[in-house]
Protein backbone atom coordinates (compact mmCIF):
# COMPACT_ATOMS: atom_id res chain seq x y z
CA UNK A 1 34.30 -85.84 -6.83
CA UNK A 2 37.71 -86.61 -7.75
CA UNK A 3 40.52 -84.44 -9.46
CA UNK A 4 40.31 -84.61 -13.10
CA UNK A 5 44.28 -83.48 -13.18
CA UNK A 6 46.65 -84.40 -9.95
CA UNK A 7 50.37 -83.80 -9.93
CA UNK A 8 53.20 -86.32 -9.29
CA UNK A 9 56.19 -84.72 -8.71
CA UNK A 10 56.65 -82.32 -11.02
CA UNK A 11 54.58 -83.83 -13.67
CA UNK A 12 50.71 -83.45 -13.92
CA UNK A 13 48.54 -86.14 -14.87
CA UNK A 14 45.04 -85.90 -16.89
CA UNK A 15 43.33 -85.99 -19.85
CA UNK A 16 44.58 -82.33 -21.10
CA UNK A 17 48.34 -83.66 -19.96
CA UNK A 18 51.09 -86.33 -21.84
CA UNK A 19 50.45 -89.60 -20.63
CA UNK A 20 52.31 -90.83 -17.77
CA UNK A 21 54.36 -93.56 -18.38
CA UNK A 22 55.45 -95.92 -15.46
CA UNK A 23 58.15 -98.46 -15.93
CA UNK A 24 57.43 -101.85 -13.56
CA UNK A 25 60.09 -103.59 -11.73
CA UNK A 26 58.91 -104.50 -8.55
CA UNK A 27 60.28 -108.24 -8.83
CA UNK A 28 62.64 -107.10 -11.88
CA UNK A 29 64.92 -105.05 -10.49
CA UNK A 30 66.39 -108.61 -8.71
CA UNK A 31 66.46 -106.15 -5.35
CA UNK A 32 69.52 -105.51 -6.65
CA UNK A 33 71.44 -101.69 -5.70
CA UNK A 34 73.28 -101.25 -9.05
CA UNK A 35 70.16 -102.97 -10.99
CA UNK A 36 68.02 -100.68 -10.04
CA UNK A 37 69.86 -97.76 -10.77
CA UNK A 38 70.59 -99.32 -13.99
CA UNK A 39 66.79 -99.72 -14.44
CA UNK A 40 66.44 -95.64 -13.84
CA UNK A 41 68.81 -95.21 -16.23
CA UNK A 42 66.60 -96.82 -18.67
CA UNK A 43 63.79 -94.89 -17.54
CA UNK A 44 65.68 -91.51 -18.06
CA UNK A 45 67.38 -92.45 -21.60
CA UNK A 46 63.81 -93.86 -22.95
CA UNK A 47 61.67 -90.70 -21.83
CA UNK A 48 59.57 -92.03 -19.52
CA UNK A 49 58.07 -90.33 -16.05
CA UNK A 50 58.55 -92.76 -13.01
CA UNK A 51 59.60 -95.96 -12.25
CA UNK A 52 57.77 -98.57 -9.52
CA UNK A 53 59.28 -100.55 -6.92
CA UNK A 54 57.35 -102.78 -3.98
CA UNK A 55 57.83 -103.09 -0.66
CA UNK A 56 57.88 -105.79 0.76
CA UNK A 57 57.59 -107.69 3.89
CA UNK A 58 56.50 -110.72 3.57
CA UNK A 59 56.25 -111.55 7.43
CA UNK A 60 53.28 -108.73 7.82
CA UNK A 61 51.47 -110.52 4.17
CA UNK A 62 51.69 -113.88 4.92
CA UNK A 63 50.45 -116.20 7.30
CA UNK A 64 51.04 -119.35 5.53
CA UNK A 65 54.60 -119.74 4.94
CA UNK A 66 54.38 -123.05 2.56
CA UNK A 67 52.75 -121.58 0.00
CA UNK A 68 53.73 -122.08 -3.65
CA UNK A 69 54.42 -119.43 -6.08
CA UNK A 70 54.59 -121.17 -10.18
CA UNK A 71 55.89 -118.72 -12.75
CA UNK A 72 57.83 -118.95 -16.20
CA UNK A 73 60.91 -118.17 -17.44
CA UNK A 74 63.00 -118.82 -20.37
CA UNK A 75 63.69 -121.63 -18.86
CA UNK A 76 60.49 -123.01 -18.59
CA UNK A 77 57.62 -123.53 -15.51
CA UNK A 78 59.21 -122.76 -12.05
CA UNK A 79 57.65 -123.60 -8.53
CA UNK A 80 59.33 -122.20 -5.56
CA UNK A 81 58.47 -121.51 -1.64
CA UNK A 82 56.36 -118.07 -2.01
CA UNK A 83 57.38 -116.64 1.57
CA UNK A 84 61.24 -117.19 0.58
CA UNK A 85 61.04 -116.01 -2.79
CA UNK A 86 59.35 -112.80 -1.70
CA UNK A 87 61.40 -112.59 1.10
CA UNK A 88 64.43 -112.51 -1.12
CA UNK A 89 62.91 -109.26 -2.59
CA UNK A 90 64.06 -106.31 -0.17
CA UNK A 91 66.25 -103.53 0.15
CA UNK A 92 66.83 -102.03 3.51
CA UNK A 93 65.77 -98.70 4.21
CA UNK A 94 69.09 -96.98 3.18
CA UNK A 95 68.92 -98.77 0.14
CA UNK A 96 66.09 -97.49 -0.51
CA UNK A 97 67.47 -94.15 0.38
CA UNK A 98 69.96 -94.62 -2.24
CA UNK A 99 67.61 -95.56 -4.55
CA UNK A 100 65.72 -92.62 -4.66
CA UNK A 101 68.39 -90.29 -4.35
CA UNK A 102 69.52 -91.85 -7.63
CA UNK A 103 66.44 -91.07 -9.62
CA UNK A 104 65.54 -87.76 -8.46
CA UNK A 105 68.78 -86.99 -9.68
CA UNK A 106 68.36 -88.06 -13.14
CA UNK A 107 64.74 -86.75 -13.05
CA UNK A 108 62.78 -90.10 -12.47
CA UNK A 109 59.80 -90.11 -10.44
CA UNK A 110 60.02 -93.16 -7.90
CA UNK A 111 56.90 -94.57 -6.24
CA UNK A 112 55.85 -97.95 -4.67
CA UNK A 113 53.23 -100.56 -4.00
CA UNK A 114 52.39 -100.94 -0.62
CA UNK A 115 50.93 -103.65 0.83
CA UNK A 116 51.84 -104.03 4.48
CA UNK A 117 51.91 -101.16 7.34
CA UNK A 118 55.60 -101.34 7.53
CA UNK A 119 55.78 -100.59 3.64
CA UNK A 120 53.52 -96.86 4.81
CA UNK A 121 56.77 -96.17 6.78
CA UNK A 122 59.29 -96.88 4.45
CA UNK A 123 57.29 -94.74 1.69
CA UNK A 124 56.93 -91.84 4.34
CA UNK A 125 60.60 -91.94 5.04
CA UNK A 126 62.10 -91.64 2.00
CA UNK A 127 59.95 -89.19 0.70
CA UNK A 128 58.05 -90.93 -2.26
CA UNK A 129 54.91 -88.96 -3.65
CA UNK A 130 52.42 -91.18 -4.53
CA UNK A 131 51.10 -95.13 -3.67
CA UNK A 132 50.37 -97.91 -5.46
CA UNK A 133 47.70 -100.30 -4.18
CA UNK A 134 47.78 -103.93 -5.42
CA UNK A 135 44.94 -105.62 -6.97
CA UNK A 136 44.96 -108.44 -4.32
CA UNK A 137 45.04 -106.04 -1.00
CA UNK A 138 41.30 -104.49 -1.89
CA UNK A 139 39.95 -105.66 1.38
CA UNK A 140 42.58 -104.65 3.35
CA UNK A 141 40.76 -101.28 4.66
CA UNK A 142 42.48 -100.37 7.60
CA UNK A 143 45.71 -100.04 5.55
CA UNK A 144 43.94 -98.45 3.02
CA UNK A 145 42.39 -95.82 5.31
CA UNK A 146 45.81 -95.17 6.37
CA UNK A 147 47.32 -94.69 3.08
CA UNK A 148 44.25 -92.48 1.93
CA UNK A 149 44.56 -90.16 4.87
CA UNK A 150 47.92 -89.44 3.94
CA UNK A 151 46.38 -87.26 1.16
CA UNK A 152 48.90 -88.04 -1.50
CA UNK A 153 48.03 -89.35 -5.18
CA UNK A 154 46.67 -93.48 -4.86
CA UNK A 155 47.25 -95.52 -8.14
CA UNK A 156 44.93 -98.35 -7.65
CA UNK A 157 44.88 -101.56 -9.58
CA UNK A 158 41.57 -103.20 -10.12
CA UNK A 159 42.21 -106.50 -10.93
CA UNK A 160 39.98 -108.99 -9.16
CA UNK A 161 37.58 -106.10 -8.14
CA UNK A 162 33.71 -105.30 -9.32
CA UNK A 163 32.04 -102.11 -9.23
CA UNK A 164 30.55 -102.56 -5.74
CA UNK A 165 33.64 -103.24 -4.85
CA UNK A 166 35.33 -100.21 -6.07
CA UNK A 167 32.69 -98.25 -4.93
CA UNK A 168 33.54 -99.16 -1.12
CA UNK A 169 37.11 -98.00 -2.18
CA UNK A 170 36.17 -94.84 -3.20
CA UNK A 171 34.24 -93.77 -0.67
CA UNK A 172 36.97 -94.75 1.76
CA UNK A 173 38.61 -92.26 0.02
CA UNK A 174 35.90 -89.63 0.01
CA UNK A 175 35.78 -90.08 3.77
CA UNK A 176 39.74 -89.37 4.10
CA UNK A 177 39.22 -86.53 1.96
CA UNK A 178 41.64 -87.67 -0.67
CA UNK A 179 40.52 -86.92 -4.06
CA UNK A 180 43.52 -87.72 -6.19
CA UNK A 181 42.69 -91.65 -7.68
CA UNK A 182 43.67 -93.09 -10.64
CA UNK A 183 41.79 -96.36 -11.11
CA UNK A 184 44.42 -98.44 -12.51
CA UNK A 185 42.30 -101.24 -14.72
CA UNK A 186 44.90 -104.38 -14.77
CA UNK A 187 43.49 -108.20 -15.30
CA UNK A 188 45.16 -111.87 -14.91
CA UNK A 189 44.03 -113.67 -17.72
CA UNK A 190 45.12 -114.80 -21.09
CA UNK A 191 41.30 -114.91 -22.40
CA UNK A 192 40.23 -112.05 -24.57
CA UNK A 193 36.92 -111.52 -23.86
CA UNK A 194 37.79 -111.47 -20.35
CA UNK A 195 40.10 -108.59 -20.44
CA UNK A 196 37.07 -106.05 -20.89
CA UNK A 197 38.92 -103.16 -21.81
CA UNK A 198 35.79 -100.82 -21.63
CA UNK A 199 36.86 -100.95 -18.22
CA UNK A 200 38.74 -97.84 -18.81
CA UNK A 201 36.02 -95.68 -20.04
CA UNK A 202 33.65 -96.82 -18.04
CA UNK A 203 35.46 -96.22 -14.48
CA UNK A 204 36.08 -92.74 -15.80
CA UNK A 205 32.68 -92.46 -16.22
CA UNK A 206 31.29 -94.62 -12.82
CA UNK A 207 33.66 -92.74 -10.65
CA UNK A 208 34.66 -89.78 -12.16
CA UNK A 209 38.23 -90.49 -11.44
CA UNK A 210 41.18 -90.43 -13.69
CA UNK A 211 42.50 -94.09 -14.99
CA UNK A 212 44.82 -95.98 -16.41
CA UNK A 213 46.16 -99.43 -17.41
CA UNK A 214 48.48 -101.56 -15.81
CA UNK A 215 50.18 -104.15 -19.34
CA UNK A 216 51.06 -107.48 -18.14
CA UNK A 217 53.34 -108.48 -20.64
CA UNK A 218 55.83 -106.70 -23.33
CA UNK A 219 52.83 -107.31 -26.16
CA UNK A 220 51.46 -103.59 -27.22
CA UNK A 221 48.32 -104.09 -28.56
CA UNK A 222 46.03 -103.54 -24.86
CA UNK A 223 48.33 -100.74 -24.55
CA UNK A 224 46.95 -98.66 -28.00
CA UNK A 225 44.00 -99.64 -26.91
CA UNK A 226 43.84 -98.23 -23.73
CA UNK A 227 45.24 -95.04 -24.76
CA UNK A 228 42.05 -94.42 -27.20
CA UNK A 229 40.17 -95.18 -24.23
CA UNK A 230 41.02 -92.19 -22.66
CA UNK A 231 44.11 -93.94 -19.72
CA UNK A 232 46.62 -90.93 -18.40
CA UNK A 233 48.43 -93.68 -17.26
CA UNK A 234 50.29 -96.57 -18.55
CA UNK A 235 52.65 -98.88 -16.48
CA UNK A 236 54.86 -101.28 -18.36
CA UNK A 237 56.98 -104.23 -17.07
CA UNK A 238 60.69 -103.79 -17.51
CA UNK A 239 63.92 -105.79 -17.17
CA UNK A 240 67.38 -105.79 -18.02
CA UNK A 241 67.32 -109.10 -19.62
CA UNK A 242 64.55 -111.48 -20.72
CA UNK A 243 66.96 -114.22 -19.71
CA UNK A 244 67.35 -113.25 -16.22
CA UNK A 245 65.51 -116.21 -13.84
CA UNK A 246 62.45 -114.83 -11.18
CA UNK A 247 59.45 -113.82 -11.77
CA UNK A 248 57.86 -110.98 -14.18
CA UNK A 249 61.39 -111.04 -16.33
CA UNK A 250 60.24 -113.53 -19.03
CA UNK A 251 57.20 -111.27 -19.71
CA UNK A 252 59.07 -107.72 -19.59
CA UNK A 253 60.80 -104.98 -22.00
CA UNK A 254 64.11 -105.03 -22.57
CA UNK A 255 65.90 -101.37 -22.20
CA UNK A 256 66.01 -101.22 -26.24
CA UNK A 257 62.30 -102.26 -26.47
CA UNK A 258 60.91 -100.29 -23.58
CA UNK A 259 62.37 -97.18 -25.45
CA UNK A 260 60.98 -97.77 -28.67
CA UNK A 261 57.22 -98.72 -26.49
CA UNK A 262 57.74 -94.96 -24.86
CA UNK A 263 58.17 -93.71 -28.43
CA UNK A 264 55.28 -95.50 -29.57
CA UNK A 265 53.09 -94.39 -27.00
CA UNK A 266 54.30 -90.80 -27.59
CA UNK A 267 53.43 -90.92 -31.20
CA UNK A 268 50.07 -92.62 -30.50
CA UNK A 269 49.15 -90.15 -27.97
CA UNK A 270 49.77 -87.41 -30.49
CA UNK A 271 47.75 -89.13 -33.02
CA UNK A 272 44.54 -88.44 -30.89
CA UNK A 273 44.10 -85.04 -31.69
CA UNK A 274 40.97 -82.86 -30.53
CA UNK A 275 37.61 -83.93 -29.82
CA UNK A 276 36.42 -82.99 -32.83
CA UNK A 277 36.10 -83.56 -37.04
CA UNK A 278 39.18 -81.71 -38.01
CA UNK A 279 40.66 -82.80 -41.53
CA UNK A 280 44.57 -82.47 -41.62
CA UNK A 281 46.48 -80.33 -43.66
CA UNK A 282 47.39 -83.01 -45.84
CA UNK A 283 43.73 -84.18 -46.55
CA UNK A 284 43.00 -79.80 -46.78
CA UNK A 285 45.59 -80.03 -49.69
CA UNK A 286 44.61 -82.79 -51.60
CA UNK A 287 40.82 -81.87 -51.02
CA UNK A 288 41.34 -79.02 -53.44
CA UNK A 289 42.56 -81.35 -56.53
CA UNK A 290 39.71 -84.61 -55.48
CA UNK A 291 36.61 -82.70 -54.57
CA UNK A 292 34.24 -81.81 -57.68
CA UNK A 293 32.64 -78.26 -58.74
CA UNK A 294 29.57 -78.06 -61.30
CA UNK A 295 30.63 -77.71 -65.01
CA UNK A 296 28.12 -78.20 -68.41
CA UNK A 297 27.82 -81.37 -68.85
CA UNK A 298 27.42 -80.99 -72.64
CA UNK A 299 27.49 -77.64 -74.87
CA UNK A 300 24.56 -75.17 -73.75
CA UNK A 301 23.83 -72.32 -75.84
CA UNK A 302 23.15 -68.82 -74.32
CA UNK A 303 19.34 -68.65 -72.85
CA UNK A 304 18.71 -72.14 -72.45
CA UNK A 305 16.52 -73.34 -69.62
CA UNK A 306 19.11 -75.52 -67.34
CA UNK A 307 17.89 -79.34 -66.47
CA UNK A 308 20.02 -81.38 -64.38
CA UNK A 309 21.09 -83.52 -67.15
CA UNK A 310 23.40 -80.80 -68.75
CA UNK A 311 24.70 -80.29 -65.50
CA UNK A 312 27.55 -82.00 -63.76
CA UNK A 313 30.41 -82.14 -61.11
CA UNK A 314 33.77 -82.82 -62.04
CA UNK A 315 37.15 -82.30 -60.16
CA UNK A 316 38.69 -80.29 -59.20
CA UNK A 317 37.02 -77.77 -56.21
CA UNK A 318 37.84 -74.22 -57.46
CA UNK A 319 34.56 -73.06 -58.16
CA UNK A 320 30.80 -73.84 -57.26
CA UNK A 321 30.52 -76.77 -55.19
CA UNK A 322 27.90 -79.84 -56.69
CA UNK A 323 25.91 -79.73 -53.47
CA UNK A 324 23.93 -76.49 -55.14
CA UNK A 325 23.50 -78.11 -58.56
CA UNK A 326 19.36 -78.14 -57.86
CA UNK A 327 19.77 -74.18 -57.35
CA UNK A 328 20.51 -74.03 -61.07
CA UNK A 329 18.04 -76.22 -62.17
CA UNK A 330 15.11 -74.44 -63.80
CA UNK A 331 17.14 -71.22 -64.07
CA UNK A 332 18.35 -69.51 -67.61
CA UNK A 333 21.73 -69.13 -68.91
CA UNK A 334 23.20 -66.10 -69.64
CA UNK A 335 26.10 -67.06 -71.80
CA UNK A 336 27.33 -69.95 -73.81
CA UNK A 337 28.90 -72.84 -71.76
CA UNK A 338 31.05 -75.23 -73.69
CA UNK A 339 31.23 -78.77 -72.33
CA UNK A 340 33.28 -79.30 -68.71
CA UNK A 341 33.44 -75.53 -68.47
CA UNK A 342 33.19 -74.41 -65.05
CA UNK A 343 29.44 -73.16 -64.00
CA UNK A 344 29.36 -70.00 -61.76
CA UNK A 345 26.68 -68.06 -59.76
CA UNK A 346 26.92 -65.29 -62.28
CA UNK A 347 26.03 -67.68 -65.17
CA UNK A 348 22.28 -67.94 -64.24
């Protein structure tokens, strides 16, 4: 069974807890020192939790180093080496050291993906309190074991992944004895129907593990969604400018727009209320002018036999409600009712 709240830092995560919202700059931060401490910055000002980096080292991913890697930009459709791109993408260990000395200072949770063994080091070194696993390493077990032995929190996309799949996951985890998941449910496609956002739900249910949803673009709507499907977590894609060229930017919130999205989800979060009918105070208020009470529906004189025709209900609610007009039916009247005066239980 896995924890239905774990803690990041100093923030707890679960369904009794705010949502924890993740900013995404793996490829947007450029790998770029002041970038990415301009990136926490926007984390901090905005409200949100944590931001995520990668790791990476693309000598223990790749095997194949003339693989293409297409992506857009503002500029249009780009196609560039994959192993040189990614390899572009690093910051050396004191870098990193920096970096996360930066956040902690301005309160920002830092984590990473890691997808290679060197990546487990790096993460270890700098102190960094949770993982994220990527969608495309799901096979790779014997990092995985590693990772989940650790015992710290493991955000793990779904992606490309079925049930049985996940299952095997899981109970990699189970046999670590690390119960602190939070199935991340994240998809590649453009297609509606294929982005299956029962997902959510139904991991929480399959697995009993906390989940989330990873947005792949700066459009909202998935995002809403998943919130009213029950996801503690949210992780959005962010970037100092839409304009900048490399991957992920094109598709990611600008510091003014990723501030108003933490607001939003803030506001929708609080929307969700109680599990449970509860009316508001506003609807309690205006209730008292728009339901109905019984009144004559005609003059009745004093010791007439009451039929359902004299009877009816009118607003507003102060006295007896028209849900017990048969209870007066077939019963006398002790006074005279003029029409629309207000029936009571001391009338009959």
């Amino acid at each position: 069974m896995m924890r239905s709240e774990i803690q990041i830092g100093d923030h707890k995560i679960g369904e009794n807890h705010p949502i924890f919202i993740c900013a995404e700059c793996g490829i947007t931060c450029n790998y770029d020192l002041e970038t990415a401490k301009q990136l926490i910055d926007v984390v901090h000002d905005a409200g949100a939790d944590a931001i995520k980096f990668i790791f990476w080292f693309p000598e223990e991913i790749f095997c194949d180093k003339k693989l293409e890697l297409t992506f857009d930009t503002v500029e249009g459709t780009k196609t560039q080496n994959m192993y040189e791109t990614i390899d572009t993408y690093r910051f050396s260990l004191d870098e990193w050291r920096e970096v996360k000395k930066y956040a902690d200072q301005k309160g920002v949770i830092v984590f990473s993906t890691v997808n290679s063994p060197s990546g487990i080091e790096y993460a270890e070194e700098i102190g960094l309190e949770a993982y994220k696993l990527s969608s495309w390493d799901h096979n790779y077990f014997p990092l995985w074991k590693k990772i989940a032995a650790i015992g710290k929190p493991m955000l793990i996309d779904t992606g490309p992944v079925n049930t049985v799949e996940m299952a095997k996951v899981m109970q990699l985890m189970k046999d670590a004895g690390n119960d602190q998941s939070i199935l991340v449910h994240c998809f590649h496609t453009k297609t509606r129907s294929e982005k299956n956002m029962r997902s959510i739900p139904y991991m929480r249910h399959a697995f009993d593990s906390l989940v989330g949803y990873s947005s792949p673009d700066s459009d909202d709507d998935m995002d809403i969604m998943a919130i009213t499907l029950g996801a503690v977590f949210l992780e959005k894609k962010i970037s100092l400018s839409n304009d900048f060229i490399g991957l992920d930017h094109i598709y990611a919130k600008e510091p003014d727009a990723f501030k108003k999205y933490v607001k939003m989800v803030r506001e929708c979060e609080e929307s969700l209320g109680v599990f449970d009918l509860v009316p508001s105070e506003g609807d309690l208020r205006i209730r008292k002018t728009t339901f109905r009470h019984i009144v004559a529906n005609q003059d009745i004189s004093k010791g007439t036999v009451l039929e359902e025709s004299m009877l009816e209900g009118k607003r507003e609610e102060y006295a007896v409600s028209p849900e017990y007009t048969d209870l007066f039916v077939g019963r006398e009247l002790k006074r005279d009712l003029k029409e629309n005066e207000s029936v009571t239980w001391d009338d009959v």
